[in-house]
Protein backbone atom coordinates (compact mmCIF):
# COMPACT_ATOMS: atom_id res chain seq x y z
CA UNK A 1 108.92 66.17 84.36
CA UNK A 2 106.44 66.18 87.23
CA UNK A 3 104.71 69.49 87.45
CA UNK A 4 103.37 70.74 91.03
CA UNK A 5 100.03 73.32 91.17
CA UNK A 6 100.57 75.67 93.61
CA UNK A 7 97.54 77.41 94.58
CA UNK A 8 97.63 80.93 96.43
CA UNK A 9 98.58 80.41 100.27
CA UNK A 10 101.66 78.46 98.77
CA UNK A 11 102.76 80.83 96.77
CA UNK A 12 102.71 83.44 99.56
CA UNK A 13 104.66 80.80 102.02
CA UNK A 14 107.74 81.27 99.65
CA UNK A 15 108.16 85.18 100.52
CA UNK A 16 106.09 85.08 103.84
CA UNK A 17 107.64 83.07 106.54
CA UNK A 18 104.32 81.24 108.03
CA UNK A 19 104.27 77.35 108.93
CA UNK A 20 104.08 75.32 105.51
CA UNK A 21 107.09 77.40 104.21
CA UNK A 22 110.09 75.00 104.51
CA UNK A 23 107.69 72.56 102.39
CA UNK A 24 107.02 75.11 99.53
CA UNK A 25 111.14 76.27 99.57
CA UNK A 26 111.59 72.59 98.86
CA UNK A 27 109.49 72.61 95.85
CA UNK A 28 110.88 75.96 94.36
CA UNK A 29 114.35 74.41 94.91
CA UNK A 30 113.87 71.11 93.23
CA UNK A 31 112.19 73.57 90.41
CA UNK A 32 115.48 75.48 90.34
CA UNK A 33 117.15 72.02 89.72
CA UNK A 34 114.88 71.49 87.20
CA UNK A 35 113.87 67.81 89.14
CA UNK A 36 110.16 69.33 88.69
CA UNK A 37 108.23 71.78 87.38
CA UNK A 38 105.88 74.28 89.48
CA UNK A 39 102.47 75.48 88.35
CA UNK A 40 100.26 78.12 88.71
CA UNK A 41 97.23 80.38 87.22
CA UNK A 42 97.97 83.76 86.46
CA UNK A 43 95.16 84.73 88.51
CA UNK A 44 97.55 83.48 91.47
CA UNK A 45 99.68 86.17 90.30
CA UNK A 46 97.48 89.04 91.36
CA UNK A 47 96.32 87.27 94.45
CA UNK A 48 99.76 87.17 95.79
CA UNK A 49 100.16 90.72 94.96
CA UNK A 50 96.96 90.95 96.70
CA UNK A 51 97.71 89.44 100.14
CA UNK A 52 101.27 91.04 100.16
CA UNK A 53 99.59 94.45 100.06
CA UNK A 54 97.01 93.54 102.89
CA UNK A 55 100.17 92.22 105.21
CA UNK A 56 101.66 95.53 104.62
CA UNK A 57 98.24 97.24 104.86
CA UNK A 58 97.18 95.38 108.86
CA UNK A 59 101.41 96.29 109.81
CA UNK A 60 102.48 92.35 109.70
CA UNK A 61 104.87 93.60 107.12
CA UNK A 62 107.29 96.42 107.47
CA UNK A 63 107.52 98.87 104.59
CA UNK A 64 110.90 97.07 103.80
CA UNK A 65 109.63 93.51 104.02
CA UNK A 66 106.48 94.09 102.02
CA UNK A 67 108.87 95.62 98.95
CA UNK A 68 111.49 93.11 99.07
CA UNK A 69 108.73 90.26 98.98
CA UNK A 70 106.95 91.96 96.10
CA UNK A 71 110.04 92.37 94.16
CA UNK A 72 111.25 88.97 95.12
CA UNK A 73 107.93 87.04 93.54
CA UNK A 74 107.69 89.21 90.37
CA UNK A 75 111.60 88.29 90.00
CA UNK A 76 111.44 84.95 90.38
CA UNK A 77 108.51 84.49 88.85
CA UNK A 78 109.64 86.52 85.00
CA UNK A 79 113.25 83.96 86.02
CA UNK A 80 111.44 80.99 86.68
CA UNK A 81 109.11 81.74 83.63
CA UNK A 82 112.47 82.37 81.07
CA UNK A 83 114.33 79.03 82.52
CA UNK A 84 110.97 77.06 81.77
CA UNK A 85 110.52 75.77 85.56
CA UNK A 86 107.32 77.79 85.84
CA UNK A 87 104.24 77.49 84.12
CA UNK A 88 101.57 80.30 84.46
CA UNK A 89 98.54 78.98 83.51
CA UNK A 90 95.95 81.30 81.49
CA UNK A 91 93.07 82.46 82.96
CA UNK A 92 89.71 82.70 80.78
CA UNK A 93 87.91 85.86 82.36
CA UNK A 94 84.56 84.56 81.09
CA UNK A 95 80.92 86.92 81.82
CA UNK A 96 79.91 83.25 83.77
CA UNK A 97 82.33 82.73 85.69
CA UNK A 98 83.05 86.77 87.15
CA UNK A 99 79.43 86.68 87.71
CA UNK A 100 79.16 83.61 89.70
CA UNK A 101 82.37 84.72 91.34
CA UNK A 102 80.52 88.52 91.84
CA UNK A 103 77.43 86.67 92.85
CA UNK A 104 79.40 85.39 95.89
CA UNK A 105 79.05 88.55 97.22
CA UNK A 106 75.35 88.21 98.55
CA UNK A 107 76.94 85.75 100.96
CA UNK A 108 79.49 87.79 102.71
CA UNK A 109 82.41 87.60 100.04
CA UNK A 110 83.34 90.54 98.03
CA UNK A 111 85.75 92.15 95.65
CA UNK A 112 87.33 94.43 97.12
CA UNK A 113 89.54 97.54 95.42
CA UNK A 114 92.96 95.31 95.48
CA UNK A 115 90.74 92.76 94.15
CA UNK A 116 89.79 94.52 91.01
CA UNK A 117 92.96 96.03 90.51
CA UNK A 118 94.57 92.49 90.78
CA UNK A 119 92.25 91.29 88.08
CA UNK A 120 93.05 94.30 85.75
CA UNK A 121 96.82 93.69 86.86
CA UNK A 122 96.62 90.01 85.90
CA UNK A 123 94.34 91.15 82.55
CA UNK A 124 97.99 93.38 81.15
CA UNK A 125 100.57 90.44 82.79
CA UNK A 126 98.76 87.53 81.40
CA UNK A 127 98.59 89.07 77.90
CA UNK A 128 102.96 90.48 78.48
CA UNK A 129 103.90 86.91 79.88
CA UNK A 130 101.82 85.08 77.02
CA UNK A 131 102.88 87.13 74.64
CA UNK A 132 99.90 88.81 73.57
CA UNK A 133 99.91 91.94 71.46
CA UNK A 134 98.47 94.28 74.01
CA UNK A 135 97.13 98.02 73.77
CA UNK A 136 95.70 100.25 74.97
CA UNK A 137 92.26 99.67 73.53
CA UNK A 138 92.47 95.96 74.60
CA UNK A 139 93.52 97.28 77.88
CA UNK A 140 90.12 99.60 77.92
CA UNK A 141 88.26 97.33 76.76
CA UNK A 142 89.01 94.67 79.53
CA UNK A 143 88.93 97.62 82.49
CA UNK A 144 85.30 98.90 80.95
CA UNK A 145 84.13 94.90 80.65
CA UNK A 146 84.95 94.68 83.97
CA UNK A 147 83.58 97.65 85.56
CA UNK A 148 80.51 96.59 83.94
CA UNK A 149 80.86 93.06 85.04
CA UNK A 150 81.07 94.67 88.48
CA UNK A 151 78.51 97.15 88.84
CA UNK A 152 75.46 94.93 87.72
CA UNK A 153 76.62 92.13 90.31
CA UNK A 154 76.02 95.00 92.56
């Protein structure tokens, strides 16, 4: 079965209605039909969650909107997930590659807060959707690796 990548702005083109959406319903409906299979990192995950939140946060989505597309993703994401259509792909939260991506910063990029909570976010979902055993020291752990990661790219 022919498996699609579908990298961030996609994603957000299923719940959002921007130009590039009728493309992207295609592909989630031939998914549904199981005529292909779409792709994407868990990292996505929190991203979406991400740019939902800063709609909702500059007014482009009302209260209601921002909800309903928040509970639609996670939805059909854990549905698409159980029917096998949907692959989340693991991310590997190596020291390198947070500090090249923290090193960014120097040139105008940053994390910002729903950054970091997105990557803590997709730290617990990644481990729940993979099936990880996950507690609350791992879940410590990752926040205080993290933190750390953070404050000495600063």
């Amino acid at each position: 079965m022919k498996t699609v990548y579908l990298d961030t702005s996609a994603i957000v083109k299923r719940y959002i209605q921007e130009a590039g959406s009728d493309v992207v319903t295609q592909l989630y409906s031939k998914a549904w039909l199981e005529d292909l299979k779409i792709a994407y990192s868990a990292w996505n995950i929190g991203e979406v969650l991400g740019v939902l939140d800063k709609y909702y946060m500059r007014r482009w989505l009302s209260r209601g909107d921002y909800e309903l597309a928040r509970l639609e993703f996670l939805g059909e994401t854990m549905k698409m997930l159980k029917l096998k259509v949907l692959r989340v792909v693991p991310v590997k939260l190596a020291s390198h590659s947070l500090g090249v991506l923290l090193a960014r910063g120097d040139r105008g990029h940053h994390l910002a807060f729903v950054d970091y909570s997105s990557v803590i976010f997709v730290i617990i979902l990644a481990a729940l959707i993979l099936g990880k055993e996950l507690t609350l020291r791992k879940i410590i752990t990752a926040i205080l690796v993290f933190s750390a990661l953070v404050l000495l790219a600063l």
